[in-house]
C-alpha atoms as a PDB file:
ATOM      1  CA  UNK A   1       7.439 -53.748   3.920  1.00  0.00           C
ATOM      2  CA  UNK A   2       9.397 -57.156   2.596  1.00  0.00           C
ATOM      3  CA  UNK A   3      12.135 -58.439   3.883  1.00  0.00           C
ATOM      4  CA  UNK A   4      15.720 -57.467   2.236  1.00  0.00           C
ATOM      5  CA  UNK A   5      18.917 -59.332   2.202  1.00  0.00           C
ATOM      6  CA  UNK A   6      22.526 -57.444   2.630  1.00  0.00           C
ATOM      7  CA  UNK A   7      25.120 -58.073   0.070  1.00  0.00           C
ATOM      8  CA  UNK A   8      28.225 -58.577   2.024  1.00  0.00           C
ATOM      9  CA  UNK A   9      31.174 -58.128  -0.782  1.00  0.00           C
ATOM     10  CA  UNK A  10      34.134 -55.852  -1.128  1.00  0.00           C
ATOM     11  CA  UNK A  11      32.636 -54.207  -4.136  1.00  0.00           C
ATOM     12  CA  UNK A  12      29.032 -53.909  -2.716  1.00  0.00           C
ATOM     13  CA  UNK A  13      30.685 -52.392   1.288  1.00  0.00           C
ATOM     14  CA  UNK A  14      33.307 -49.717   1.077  1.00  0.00           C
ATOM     15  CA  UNK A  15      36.551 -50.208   3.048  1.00  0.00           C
ATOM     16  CA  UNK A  16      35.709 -47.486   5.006  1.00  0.00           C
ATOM     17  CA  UNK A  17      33.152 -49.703   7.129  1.00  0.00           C
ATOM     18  CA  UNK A  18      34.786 -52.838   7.664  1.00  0.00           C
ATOM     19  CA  UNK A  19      38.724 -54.300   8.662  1.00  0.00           C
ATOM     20  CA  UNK A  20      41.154 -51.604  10.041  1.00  0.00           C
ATOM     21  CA  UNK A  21      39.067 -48.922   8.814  1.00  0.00           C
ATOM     22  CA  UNK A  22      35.885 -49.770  10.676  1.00  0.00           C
ATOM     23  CA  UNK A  23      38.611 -50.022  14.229  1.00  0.00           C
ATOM     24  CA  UNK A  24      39.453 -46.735  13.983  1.00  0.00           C
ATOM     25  CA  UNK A  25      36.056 -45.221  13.817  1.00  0.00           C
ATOM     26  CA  UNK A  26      34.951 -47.746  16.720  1.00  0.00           C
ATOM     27  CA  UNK A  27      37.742 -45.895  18.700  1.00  0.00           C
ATOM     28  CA  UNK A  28      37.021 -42.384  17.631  1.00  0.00           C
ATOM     29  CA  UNK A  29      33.629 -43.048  18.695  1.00  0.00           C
ATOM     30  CA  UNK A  30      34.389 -44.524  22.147  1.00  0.00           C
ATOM     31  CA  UNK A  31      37.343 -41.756  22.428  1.00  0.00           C
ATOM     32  CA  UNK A  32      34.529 -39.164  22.257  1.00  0.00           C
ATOM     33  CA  UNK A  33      32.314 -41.155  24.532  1.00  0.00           C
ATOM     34  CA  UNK A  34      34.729 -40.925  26.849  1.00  0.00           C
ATOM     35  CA  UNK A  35      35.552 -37.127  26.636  1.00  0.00           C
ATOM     36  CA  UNK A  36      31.815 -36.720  27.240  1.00  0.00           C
ATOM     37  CA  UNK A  37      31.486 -38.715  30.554  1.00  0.00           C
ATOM     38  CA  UNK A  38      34.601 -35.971  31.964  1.00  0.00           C
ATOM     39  CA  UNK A  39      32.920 -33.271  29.816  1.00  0.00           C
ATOM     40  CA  UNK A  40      29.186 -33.291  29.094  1.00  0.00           C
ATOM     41  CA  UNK A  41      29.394 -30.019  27.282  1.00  0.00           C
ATOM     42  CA  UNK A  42      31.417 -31.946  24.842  1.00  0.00           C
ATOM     43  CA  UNK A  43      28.209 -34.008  22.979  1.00  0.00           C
ATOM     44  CA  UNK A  44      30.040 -36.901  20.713  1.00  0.00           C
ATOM     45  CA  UNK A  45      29.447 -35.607  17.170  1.00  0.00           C
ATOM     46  CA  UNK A  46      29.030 -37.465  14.250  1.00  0.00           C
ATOM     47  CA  UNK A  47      30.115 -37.100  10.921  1.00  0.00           C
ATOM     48  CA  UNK A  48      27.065 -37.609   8.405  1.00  0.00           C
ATOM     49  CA  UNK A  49      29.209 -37.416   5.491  1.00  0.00           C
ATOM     50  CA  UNK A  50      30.178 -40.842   6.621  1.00  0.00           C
ATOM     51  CA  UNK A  51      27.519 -43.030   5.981  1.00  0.00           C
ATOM     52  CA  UNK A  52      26.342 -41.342   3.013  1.00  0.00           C
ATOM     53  CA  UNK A  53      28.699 -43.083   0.602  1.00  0.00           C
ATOM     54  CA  UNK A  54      26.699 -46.401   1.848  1.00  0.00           C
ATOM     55  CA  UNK A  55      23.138 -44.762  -0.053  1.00  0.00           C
ATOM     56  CA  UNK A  56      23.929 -46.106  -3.840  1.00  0.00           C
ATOM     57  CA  UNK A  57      24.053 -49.534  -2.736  1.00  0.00           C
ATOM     58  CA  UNK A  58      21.208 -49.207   0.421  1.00  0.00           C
ATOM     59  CA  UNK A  59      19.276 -48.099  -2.432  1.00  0.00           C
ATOM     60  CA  UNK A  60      19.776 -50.533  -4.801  1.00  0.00           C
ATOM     61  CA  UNK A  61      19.277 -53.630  -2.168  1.00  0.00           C
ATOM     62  CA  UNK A  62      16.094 -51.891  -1.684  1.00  0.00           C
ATOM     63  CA  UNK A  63      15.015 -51.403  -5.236  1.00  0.00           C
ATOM     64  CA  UNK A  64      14.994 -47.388  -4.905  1.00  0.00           C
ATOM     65  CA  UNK A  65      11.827 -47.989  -2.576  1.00  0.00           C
ATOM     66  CA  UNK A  66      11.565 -46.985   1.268  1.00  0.00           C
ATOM     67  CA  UNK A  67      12.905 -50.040   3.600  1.00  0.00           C
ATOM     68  CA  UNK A  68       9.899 -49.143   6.092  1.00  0.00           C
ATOM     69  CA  UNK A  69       6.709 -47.604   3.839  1.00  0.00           C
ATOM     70  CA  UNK A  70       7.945 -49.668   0.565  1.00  0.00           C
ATOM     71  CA  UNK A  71       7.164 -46.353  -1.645  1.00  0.00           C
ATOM     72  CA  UNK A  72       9.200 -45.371  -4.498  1.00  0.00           C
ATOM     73  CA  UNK A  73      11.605 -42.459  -2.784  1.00  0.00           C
ATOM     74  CA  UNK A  74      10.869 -40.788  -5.944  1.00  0.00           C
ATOM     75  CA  UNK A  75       7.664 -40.208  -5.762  1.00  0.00           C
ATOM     76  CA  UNK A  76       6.937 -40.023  -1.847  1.00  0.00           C
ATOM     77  CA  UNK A  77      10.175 -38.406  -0.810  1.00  0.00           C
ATOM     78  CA  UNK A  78      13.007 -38.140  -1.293  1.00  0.00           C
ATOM     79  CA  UNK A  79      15.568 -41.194   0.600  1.00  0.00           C
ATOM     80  CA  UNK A  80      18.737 -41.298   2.796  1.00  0.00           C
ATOM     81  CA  UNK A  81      21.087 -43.088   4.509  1.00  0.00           C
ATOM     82  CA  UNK A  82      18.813 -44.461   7.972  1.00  0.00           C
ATOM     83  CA  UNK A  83      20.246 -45.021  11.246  1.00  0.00           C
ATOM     84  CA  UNK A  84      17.828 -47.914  12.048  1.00  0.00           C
ATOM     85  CA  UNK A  85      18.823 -47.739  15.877  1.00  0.00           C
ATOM     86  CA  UNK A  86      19.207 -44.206  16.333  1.00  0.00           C
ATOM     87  CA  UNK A  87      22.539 -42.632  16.722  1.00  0.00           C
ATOM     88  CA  UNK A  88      21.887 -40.141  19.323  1.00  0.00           C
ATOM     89  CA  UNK A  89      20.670 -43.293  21.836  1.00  0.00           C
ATOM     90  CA  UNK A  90      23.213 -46.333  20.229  1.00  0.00           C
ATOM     91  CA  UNK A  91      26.026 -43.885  19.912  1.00  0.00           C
ATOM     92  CA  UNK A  92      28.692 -46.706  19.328  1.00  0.00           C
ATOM     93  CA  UNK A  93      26.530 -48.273  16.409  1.00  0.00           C
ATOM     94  CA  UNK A  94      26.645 -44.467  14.365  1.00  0.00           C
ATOM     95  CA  UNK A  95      29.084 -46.309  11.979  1.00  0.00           C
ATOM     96  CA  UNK A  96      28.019 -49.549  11.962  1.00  0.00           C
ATOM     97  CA  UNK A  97      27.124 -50.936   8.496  1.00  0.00           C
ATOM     98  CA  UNK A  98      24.584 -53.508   9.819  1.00  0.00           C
ATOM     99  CA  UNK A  99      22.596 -50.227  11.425  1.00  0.00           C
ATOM    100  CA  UNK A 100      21.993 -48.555   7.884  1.00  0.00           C
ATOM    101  CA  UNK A 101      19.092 -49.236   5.349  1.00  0.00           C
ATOM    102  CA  UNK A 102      17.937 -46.603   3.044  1.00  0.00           C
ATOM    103  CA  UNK A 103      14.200 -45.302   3.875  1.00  0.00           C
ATOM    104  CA  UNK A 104      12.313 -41.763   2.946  1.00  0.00           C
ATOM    105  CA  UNK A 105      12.362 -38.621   4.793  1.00  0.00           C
ATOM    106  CA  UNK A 106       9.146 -39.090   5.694  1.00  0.00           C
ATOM    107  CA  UNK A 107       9.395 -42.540   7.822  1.00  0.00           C
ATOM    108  CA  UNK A 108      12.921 -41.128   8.630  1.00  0.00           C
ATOM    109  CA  UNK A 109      12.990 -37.507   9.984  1.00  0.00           C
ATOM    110  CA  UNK A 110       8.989 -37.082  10.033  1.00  0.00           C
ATOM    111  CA  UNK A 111       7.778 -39.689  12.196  1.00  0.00           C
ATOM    112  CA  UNK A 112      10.421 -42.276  13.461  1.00  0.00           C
ATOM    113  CA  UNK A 113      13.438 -39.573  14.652  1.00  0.00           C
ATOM    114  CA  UNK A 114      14.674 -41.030  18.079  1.00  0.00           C
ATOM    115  CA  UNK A 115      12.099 -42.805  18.538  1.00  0.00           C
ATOM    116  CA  UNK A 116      12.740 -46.939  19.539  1.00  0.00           C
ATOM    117  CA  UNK A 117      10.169 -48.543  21.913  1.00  0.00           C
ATOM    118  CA  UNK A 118      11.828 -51.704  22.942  1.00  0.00           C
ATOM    119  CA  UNK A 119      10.088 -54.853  24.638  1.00  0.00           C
ATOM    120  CA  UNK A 120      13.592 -56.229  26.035  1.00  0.00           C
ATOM    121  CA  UNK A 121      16.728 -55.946  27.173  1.00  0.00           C
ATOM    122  CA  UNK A 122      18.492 -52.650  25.893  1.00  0.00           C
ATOM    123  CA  UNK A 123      21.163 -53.478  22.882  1.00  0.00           C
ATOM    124  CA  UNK A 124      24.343 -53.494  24.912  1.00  0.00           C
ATOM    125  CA  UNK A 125      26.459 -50.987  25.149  1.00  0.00           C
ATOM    126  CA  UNK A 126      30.250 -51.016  25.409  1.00  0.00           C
ATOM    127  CA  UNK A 127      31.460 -50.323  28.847  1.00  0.00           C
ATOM    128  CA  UNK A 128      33.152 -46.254  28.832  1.00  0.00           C
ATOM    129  CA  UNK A 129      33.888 -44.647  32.174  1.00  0.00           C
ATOM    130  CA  UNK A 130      35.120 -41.146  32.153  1.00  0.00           C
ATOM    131  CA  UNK A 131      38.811 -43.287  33.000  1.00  0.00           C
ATOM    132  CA  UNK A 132      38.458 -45.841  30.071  1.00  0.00           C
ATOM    133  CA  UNK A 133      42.270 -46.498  29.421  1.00  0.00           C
ATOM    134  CA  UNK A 134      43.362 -45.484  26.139  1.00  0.00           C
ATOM    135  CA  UNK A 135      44.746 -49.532  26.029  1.00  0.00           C
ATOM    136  CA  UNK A 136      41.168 -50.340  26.912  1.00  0.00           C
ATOM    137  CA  UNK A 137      39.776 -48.692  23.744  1.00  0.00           C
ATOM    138  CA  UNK A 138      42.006 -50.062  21.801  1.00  0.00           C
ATOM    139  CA  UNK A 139      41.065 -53.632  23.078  1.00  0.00           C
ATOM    140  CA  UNK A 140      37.258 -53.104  22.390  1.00  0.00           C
ATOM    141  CA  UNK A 141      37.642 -51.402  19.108  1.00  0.00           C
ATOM    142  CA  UNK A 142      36.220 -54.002  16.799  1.00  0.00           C
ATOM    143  CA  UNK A 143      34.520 -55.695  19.705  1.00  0.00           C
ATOM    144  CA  UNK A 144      31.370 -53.276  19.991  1.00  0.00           C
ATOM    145  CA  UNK A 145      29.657 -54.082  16.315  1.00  0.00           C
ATOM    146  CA  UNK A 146      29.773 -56.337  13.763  1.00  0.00           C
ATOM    147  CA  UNK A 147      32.220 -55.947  10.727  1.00  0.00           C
ATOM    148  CA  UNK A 148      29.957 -56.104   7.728  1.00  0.00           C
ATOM    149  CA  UNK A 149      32.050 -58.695   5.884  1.00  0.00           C
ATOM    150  CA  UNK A 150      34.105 -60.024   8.312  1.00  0.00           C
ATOM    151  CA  UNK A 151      30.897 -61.709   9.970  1.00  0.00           C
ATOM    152  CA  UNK A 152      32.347 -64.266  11.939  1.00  0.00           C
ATOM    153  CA  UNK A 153      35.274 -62.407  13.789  1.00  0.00           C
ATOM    154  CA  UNK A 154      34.898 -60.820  17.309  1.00  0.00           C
ATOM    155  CA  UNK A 155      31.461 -59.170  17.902  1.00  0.00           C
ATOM    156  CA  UNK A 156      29.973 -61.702  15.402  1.00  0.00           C
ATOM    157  CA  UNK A 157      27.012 -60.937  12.990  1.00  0.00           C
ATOM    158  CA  UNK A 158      25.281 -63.470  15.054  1.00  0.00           C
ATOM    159  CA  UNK A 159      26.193 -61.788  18.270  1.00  0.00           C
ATOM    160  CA  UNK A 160      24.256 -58.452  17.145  1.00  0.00           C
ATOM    161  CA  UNK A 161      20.774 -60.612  15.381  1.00  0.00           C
ATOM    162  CA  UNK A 162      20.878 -62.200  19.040  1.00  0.00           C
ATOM    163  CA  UNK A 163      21.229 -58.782  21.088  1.00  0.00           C
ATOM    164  CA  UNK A 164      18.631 -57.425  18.613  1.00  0.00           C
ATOM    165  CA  UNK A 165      15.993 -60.174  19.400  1.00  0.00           C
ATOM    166  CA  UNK A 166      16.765 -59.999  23.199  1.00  0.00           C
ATOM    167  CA  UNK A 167      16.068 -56.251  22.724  1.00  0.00           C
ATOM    168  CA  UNK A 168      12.674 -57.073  21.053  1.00  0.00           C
ATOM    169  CA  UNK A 169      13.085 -53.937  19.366  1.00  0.00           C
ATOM    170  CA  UNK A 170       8.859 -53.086  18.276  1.00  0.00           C
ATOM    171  CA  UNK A 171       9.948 -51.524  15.353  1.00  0.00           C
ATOM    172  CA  UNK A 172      11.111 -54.165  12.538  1.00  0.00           C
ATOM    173  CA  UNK A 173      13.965 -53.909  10.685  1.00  0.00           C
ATOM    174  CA  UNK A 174      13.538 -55.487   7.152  1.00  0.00           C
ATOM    175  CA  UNK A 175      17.084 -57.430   6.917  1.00  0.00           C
ATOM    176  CA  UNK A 176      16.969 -58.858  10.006  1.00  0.00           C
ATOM    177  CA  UNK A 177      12.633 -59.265  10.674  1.00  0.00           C
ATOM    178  CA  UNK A 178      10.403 -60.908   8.003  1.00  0.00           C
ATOM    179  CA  UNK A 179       7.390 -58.330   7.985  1.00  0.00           C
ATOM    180  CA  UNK A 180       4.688 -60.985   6.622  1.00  0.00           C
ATOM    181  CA  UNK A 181       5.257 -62.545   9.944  1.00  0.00           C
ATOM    182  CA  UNK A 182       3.954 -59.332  11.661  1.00  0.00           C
ATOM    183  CA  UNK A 183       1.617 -57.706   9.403  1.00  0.00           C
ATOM    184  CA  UNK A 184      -1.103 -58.085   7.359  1.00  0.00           C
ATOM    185  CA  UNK A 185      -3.200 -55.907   5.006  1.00  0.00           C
ATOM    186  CA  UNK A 186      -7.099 -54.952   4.906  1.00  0.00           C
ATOM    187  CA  UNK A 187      -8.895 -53.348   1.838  1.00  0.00           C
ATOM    188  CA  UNK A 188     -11.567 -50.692   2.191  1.00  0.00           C
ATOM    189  CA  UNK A 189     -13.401 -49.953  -1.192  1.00  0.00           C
ATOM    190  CA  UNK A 190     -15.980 -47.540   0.566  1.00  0.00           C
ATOM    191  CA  UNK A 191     -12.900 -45.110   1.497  1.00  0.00           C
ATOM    192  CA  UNK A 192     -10.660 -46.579  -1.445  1.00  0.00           C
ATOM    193  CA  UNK A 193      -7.769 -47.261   1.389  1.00  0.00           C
ATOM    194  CA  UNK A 194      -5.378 -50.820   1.789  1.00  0.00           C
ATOM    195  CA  UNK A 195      -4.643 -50.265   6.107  1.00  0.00           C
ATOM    196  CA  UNK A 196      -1.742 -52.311   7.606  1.00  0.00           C
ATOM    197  CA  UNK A 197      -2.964 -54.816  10.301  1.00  0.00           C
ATOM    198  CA  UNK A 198      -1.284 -57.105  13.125  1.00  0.00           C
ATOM    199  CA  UNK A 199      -1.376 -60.570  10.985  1.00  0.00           C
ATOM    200  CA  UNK A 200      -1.880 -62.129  14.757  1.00  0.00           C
ATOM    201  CA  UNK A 201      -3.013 -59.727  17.906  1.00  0.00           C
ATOM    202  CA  UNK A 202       0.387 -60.296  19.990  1.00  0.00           C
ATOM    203  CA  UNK A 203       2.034 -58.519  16.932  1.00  0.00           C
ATOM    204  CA  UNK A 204      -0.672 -55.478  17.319  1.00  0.00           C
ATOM    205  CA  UNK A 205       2.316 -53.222  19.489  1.00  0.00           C
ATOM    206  CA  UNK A 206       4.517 -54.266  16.229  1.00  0.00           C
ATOM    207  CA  UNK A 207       1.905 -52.610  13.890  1.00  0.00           C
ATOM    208  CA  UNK A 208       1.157 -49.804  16.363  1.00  0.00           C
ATOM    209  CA  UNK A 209       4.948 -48.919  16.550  1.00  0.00           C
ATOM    210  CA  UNK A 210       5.469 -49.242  12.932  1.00  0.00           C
ATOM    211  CA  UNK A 211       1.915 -46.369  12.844  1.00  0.00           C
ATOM    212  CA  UNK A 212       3.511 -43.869  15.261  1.00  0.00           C
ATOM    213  CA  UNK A 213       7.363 -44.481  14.254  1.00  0.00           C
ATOM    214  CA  UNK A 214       7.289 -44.874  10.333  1.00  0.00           C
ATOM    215  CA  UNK A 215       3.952 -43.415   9.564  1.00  0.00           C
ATOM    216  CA  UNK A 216       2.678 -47.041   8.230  1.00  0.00           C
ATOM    217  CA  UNK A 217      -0.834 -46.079   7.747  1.00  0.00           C
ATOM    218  CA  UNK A 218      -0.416 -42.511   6.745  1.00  0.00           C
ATOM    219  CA  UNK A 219      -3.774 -41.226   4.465  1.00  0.00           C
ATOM    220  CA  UNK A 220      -1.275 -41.019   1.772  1.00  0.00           C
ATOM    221  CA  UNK A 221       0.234 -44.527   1.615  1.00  0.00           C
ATOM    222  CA  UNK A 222      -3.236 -46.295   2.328  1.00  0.00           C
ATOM    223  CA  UNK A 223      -4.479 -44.487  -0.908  1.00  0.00           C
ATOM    224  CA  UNK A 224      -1.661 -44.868  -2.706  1.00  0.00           C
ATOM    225  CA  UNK A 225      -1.594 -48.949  -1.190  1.00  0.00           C
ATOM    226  CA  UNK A 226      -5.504 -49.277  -2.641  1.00  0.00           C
ATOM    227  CA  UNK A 227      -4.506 -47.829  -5.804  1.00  0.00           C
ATOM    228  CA  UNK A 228      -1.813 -50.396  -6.427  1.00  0.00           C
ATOM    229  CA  UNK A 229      -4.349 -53.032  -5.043  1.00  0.00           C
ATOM    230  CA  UNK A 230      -6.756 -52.401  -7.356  1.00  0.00           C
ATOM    231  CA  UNK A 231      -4.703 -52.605 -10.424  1.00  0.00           C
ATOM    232  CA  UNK A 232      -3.285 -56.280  -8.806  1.00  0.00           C
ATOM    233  CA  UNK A 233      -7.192 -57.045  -7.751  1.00  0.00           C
ATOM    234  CA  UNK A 234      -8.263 -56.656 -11.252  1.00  0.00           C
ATOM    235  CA  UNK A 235      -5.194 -58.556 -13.227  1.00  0.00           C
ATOM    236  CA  UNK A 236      -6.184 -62.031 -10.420  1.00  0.00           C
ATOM    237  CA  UNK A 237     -10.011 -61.562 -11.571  1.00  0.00           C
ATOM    238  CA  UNK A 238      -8.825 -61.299 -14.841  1.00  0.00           C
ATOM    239  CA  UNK A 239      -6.870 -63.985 -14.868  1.00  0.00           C
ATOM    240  CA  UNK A 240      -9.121 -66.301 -14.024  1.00  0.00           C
ATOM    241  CA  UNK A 241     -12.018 -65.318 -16.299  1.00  0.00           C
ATOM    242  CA  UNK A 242      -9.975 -65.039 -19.342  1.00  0.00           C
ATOM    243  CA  UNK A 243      -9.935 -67.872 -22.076  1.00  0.00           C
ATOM    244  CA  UNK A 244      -8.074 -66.225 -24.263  1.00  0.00           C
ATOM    245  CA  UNK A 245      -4.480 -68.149 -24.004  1.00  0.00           C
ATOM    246  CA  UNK A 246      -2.412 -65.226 -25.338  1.00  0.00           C
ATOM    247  CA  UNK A 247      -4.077 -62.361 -23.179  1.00  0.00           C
ATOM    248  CA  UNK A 248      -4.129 -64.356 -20.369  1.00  0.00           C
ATOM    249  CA  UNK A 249      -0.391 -65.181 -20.336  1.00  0.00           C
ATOM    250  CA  UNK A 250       0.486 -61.317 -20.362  1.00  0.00           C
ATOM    251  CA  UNK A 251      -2.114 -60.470 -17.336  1.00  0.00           C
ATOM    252  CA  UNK A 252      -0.297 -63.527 -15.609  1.00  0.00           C
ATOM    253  CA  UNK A 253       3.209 -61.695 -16.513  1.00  0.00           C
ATOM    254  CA  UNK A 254       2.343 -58.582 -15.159  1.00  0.00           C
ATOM    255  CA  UNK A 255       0.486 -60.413 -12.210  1.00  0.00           C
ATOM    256  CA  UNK A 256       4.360 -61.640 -11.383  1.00  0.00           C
ATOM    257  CA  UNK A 257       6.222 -58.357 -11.996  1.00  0.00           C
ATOM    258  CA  UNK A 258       3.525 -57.360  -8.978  1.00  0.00           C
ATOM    259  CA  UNK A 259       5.336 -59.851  -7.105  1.00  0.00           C
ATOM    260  CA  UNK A 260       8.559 -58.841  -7.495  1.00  0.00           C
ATOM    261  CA  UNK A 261      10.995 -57.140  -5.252  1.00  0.00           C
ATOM    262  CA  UNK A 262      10.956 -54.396  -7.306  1.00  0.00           C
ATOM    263  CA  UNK A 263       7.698 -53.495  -7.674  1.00  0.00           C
ATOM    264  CA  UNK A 264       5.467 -51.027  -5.444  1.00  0.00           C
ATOM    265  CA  UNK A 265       4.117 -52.841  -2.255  1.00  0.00           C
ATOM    266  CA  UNK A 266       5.069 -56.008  -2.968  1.00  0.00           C
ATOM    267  CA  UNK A 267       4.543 -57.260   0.458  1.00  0.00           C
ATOM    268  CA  UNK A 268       0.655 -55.930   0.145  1.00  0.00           C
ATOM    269  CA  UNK A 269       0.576 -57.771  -3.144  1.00  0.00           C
ATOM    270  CA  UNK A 270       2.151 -61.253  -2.157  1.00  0.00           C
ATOM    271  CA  UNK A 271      -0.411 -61.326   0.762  1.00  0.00           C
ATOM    272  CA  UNK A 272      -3.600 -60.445  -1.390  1.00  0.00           C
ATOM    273  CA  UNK A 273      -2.028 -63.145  -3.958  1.00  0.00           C
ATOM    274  CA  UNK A 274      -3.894 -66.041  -2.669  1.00  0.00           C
ATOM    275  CA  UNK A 275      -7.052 -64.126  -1.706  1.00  0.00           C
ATOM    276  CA  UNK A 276      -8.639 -64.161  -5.327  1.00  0.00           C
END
């Protein structure tokens, strides 16, 4: 897992999730809320096809790899639209921008579901009674999430990254928690497997979260992890046994694409970096 940075532009967000838009889904939301407190046979439903227009650029902010395992959706499974709080517990955040990153069935649907153990104070939620006033609604629509562009206007982008730290939410979210603060990375070659560890032991319920809830340290990703660290193992040795000027600055190009963003594991790679 890296960290990943939200581009927060008219052409990158469509209209439908920010300004006047984004109000009227905050009220359709809290409408149904509502009819559910008088009626609990009427669940608030959501519609999926919503979000899914946010994918293309999800995916592209995390280079077509899973937010959580950091595997190529290509090749592991295949990726979606991820409600990082989940929608059937933070009801009012189901269209919320700031609550989507793109991640692999797998992490998604297989392991984390509705799963999110908390350390804190619960996110808060806006305050529907079963007699909500209509007026009411229409007061806290745009008050219950942040507008994705709009970052500094009623329930502020700062607002939400300070309920989501008071929450102390165990499983990180990549744009708003920098995972090399949390976890580190331990090579086997006897069972040919690269296991995610707690970089300090009060982070171990962070890695232990991250195990049950997004499948971390699934057999699959620590052999596909070692495979990757191998490769980057042998470039660093390489590197610095080669006198050959010409060879050496090619192993030291590929030995940055590794680095990169873009490039599988990157996160296990930047930490191994200054090990050889």
């Amino acid at each position: 897992m890296i960290a990943l940075e939200r581009k927060r532009t008219a052409q990158a967000i469509n209209a439908k999730f920010r300004g006047s838009d984004k109000r009227e889904m905050d009220k359709e939301l809290m409408f149904a809320q509502r009819e559910f407190l008088n009626d609990p046979n009427k669940k608030v439903e959501f519609k999926s096809t919503f979000w899914k227009t946010a994918k293309p650029q999800l995916k592209k902010e995390s280079n077509g790899k899973c937010a959580y395992c950091e595997a190529n959706t290509e090749v592991v499974a295949h990726g979606d639209v991820e409600h990082y709080r989940p929608k059937s517990i933070y009801w009012w955040l189901a269209y919320t921008y700031d609550n989507y990153l793109y991640a692999c069935q797998i992490c998604n649907q297989t392991y984390k579901s509705n799963n999110f153990p908390i350390g804190g104070n619960q996110f808060p939620e806006p305050a529907i009674a079963s007699n909500t006033t209509d007026h009411k609604i229409e007061q806290l629509a745009g008050n219950i999430s942040p507008d994705p562009i709009d970052i500094a206007i009623n329930f502020t982008l700062q607002d939400y990254l300070d309920s989501h730290h008071r929450e102390e939410a165990l499983l990180l979210n990549p744009y708003f928690d920098d995972p090399k603060k949390y976890f580190a990375y331990e090579a086997d070659d006897t069972t040919e497997e690269v296991v995610i560890i707690a970089s300090n032991p009060k982070y171990a319920a962070h890695v232990k979260a991250a195990e049950d809830f997004y499948g971390i340290n699934r057999i699959e990703l620590k052999n596909f992890r070692y495979s990757v660290y191998k490769n980057f193992r042998a470039f660093k040795l390489a590197y610095n046994a080669l006198s050959d000027l010409s060879v050496k600055k090619e192993v030291k190009k590929q030995i940055e694409t590794m680095l990169t963003d873009k490039y599988l594991f990157a996160g296990m790679n930047r930490f191994f970096d200054s090990k050889f």
